[in-house]
Protein backbone atom coordinates (compact mmCIF):
# COMPACT_ATOMS: atom_id res chain seq x y z
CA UNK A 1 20.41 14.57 15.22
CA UNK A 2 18.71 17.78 16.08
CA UNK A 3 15.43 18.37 14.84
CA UNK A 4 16.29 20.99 12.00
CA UNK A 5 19.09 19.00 10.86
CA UNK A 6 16.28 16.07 10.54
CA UNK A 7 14.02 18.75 8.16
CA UNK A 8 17.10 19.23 6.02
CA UNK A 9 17.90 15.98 5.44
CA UNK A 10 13.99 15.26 4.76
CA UNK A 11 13.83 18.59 2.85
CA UNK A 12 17.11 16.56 0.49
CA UNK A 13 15.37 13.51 -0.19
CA UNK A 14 11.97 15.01 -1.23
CA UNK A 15 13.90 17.24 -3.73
CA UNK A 16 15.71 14.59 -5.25
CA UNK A 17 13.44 11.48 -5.51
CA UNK A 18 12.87 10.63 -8.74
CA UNK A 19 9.44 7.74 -9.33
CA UNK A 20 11.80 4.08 -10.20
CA UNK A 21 10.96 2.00 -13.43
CA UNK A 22 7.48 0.37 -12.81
CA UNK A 23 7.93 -3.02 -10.66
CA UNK A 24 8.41 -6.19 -12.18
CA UNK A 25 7.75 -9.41 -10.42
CA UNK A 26 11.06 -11.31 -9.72
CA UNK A 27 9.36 -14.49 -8.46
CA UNK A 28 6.54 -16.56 -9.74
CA UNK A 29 3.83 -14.52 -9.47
CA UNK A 30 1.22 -16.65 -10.79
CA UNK A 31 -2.31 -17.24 -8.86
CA UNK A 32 -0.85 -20.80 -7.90
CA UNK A 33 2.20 -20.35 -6.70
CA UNK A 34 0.39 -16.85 -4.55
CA UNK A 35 -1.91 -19.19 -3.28
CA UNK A 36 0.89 -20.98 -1.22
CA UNK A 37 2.87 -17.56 -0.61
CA UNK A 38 -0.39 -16.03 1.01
CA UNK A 39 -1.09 -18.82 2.79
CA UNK A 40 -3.65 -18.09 5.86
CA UNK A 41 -3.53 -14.06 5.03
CA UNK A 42 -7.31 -14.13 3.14
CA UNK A 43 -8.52 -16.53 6.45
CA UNK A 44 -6.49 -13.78 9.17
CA UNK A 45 -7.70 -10.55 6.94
CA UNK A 46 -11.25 -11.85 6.86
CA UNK A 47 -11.19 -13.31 10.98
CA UNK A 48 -9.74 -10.09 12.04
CA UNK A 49 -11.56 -7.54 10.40
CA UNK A 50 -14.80 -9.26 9.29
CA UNK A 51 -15.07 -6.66 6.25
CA UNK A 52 -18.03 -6.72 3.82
CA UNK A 53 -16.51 -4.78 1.21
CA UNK A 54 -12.71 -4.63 0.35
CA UNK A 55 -10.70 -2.40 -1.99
CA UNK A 56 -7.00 -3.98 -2.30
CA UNK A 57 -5.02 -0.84 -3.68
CA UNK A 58 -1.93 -1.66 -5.17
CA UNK A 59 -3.54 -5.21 -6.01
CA UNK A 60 -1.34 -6.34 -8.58
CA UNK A 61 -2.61 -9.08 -10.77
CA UNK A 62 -5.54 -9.34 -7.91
CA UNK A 63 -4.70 -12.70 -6.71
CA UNK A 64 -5.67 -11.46 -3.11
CA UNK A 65 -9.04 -10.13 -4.36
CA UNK A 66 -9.68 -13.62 -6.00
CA UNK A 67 -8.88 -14.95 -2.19
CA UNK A 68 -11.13 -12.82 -0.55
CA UNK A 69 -14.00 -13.12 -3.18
CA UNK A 70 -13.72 -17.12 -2.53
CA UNK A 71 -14.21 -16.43 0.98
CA UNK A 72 -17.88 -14.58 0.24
CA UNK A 73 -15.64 -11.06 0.74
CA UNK A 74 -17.09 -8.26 -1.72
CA UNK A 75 -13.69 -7.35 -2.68
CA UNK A 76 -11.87 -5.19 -5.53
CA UNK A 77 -8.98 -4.23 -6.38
CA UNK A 78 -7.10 -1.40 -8.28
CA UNK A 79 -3.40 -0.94 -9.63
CA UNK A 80 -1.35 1.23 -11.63
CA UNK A 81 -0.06 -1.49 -14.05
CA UNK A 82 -1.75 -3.70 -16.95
CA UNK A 83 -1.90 -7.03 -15.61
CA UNK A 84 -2.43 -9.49 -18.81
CA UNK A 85 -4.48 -11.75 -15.99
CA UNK A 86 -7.39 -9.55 -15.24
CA UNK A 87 -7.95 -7.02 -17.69
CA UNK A 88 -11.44 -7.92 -18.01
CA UNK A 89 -12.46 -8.72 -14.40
CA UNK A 90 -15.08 -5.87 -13.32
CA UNK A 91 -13.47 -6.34 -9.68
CA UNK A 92 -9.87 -5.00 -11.01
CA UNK A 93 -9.65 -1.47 -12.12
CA UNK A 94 -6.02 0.21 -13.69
CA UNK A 95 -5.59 3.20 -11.34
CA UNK A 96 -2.78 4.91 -10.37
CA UNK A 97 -3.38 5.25 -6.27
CA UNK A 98 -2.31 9.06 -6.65
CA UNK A 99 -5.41 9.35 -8.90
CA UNK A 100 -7.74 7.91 -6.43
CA UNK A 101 -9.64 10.34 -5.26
CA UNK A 102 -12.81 8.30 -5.17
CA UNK A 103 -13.55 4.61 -5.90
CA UNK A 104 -13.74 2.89 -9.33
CA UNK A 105 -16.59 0.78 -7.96
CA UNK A 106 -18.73 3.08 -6.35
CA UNK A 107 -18.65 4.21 -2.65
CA UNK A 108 -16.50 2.90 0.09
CA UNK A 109 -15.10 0.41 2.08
CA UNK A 110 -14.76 -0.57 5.17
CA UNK A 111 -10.91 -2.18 4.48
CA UNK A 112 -8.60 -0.74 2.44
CA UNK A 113 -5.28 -2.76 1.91
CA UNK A 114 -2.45 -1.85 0.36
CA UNK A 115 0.52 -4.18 0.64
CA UNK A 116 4.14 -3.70 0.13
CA UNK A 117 3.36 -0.44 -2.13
CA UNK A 118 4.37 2.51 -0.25
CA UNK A 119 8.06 1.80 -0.51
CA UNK A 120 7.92 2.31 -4.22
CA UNK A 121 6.44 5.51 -4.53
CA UNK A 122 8.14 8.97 -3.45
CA UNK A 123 7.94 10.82 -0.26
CA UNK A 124 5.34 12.87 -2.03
CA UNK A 125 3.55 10.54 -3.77
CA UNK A 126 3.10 8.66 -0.49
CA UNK A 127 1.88 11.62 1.27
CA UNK A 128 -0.90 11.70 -1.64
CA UNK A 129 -1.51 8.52 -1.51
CA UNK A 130 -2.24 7.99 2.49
CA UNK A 131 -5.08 10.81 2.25
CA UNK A 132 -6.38 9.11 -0.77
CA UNK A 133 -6.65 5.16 0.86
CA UNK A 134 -8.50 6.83 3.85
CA UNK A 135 -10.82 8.80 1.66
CA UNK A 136 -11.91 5.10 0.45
CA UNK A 137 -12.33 3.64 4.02
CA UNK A 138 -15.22 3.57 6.77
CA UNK A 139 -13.16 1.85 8.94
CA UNK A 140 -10.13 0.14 8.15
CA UNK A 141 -6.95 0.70 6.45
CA UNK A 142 -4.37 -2.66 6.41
CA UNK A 143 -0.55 -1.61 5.69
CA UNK A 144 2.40 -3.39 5.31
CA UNK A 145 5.83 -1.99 4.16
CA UNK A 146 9.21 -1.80 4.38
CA UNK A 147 10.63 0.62 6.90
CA UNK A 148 14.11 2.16 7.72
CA UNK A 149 16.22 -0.01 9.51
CA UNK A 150 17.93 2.00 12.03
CA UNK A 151 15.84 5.38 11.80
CA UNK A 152 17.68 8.31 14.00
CA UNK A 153 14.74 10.98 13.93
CA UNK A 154 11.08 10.31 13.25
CA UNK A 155 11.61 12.14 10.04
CA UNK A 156 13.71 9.14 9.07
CA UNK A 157 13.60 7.68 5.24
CA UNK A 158 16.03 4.94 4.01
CA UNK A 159 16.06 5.39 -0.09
CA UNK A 160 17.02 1.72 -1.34
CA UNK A 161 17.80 -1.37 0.55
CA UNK A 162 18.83 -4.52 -0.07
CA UNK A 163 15.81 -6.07 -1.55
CA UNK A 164 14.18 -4.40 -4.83
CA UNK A 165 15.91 -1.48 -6.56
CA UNK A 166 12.43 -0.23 -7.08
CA UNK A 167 12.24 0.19 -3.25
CA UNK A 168 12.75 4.29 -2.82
CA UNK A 169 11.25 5.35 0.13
CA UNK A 170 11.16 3.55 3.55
CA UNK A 171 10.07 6.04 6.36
CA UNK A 172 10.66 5.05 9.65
CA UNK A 173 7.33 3.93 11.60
CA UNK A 174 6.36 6.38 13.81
CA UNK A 175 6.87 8.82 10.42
CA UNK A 176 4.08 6.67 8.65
CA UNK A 177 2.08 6.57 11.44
CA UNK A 178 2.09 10.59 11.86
CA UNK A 179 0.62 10.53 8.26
CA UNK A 180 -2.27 8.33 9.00
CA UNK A 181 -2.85 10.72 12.59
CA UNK A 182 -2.75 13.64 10.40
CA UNK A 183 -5.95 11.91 8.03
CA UNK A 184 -7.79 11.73 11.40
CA UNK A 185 -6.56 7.67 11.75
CA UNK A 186 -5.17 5.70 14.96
CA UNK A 187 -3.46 2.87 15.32
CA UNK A 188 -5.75 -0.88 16.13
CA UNK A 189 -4.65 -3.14 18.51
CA UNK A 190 -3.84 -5.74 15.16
């Protein structure tokens, strides 16, 4: 695939990608049964980068920030849903991560997280939303998400797989690495 043939085909997707239905848990998403599904993360997140302060963004009903907090972690978290669970915990915040220009809580952090979010927002949205979860960090920013499977170009995007429907955008790697570059980022040896 040439490289302007790459651009067009980018050019396609960003015209036509339309935000899904907000995300709805398919599992049992309760702070017990997360407790088992996270296993050693909170331990590995906390060993690895020894952070002070945490913003999970994207936090969902903020079982991880519960974790971390348990583990003497400063840690908050923000979301774009109502979670029943933690309405009224002043570590939670409802905040769309397009929106977050600066922090709910008051200055910033030295890790951001934001886990398996990025495939459910546009191309666009997750341009937006790259500058805005370095804007919140001194030092780290933790990722995980979905990515094409069999990317041709760097300017590779797979647009559903076989997973979630709500899963719209999965850029190849070195694609969402370029966007973290271009916010002045590089890549840690974790």
């Amino acid at each position: 695939m040439t490289d302007d043939q790459a651009v067009a085909r980018l050019e396609t997707i960003v015209r036509g990608q339309v935000k899904p239905a907000p995300w709805v848990p398919v599992t049992d998403y309760s702070y017990t049964a997360r407790l088992e599904a996270e296993g050693k993360h909170p331990e590995l997140i906390h060993e690895h980068f020894q952070p002070l302060r945490v913003l999970d963004a994207g936090c969902g009903p903020g079982h991880l920030v519960r974790m971390l907090v348990g583990l003497g972690i400063e840690a908050y978290g923000v979301d774009a849903a109502h979670w029943a669970d933690w309405l009224d915990s002043p570590r939670l915040a409802k905040l769309d991560l397009e929106a977050m220009t600066t922090s709910p809580f008051g200055g910033r952090f030295d890790l951001v997280i934001c886990r398996e979010v990025l495939e459910h927002l546009t191309i666009a949205q997750l341009r937006t939303v790259v500058t805005n979860l370095v804007r919140q960090s001194t030092t780290y920013v933790y990722i995980t998400t979905r990515f094409a499977k069999a990317p041709d170009h760097l300017l590779a995007v797979d647009t559903a797989d076989d997973l979630d429907p709500t899963h719209i955008t999965m850029l190849s790697k070195p694609f969402l690495r370029a966007l973290f570059v271009l916010e002045g980022c590089k890549s840690g040896p974790i």
